[in-house]
Protein backbone atom coordinates (compact mmCIF):
# COMPACT_ATOMS: atom_id res chain seq x y z
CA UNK A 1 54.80 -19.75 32.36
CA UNK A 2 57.84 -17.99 30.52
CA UNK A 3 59.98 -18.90 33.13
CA UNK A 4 59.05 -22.71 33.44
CA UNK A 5 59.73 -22.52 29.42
CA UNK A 6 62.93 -20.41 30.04
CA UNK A 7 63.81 -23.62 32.45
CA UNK A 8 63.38 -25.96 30.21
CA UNK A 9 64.70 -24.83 27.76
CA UNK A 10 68.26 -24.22 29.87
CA UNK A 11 67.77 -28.18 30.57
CA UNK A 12 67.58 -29.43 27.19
CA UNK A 13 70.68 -26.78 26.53
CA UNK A 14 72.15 -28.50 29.59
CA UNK A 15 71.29 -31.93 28.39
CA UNK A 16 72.79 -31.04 24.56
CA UNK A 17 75.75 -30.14 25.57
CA UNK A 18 76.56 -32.62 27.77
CA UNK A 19 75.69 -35.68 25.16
CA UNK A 20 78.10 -33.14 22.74
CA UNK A 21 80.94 -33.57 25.04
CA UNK A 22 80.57 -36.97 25.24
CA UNK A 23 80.16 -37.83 21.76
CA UNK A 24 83.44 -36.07 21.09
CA UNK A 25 85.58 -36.01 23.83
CA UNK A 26 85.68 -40.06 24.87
CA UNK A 27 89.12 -41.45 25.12
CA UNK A 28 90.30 -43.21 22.22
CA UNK A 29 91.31 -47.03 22.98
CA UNK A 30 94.37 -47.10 20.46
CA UNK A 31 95.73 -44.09 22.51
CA UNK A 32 94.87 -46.05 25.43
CA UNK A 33 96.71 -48.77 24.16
CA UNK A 34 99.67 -46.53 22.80
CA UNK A 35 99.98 -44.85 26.34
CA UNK A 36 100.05 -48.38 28.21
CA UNK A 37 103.02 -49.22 26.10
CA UNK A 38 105.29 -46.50 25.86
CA UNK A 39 104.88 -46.38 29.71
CA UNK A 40 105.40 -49.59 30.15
CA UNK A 41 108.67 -49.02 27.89
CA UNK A 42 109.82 -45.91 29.76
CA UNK A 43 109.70 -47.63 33.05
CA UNK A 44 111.36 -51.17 32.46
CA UNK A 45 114.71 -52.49 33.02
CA UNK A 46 114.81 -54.25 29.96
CA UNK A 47 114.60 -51.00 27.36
CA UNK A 48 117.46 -49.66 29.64
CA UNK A 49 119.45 -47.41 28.24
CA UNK A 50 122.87 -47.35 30.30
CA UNK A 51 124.47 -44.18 30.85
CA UNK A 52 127.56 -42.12 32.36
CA UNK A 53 126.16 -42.51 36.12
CA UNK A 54 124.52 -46.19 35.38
CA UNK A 55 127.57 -48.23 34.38
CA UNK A 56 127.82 -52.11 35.87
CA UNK A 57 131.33 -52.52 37.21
């Protein structure tokens, strides 16, 4: 019996922990949202800045 007990108790441990990680650790959507833009800023054409080696001629 102790060790169906010890089992059980590892699961709820198990079980804690995990609803713990997810309560804390879930992305947050304005950093989502933050990310998506300054990405989407870092990689366009428009928000170019020109340099030595990227002059037009």
């Amino acid at each position: 019996m102790e060790i169906n007990k010890t089992i059980l108790v590892s699961i709820y441990v198990l079980v804690g922990l995990y609803i713990l990680y997810k309560l804390f650790f879930r992305k947050n959507p304005y950093q989502d949202d933050y990310e998506r833009m300054y990405n989407k800023i870092l990689t366009s054409d428009k928000h170019k800045v020109k340099g030595q080696f990227d002059k037009e001629e």
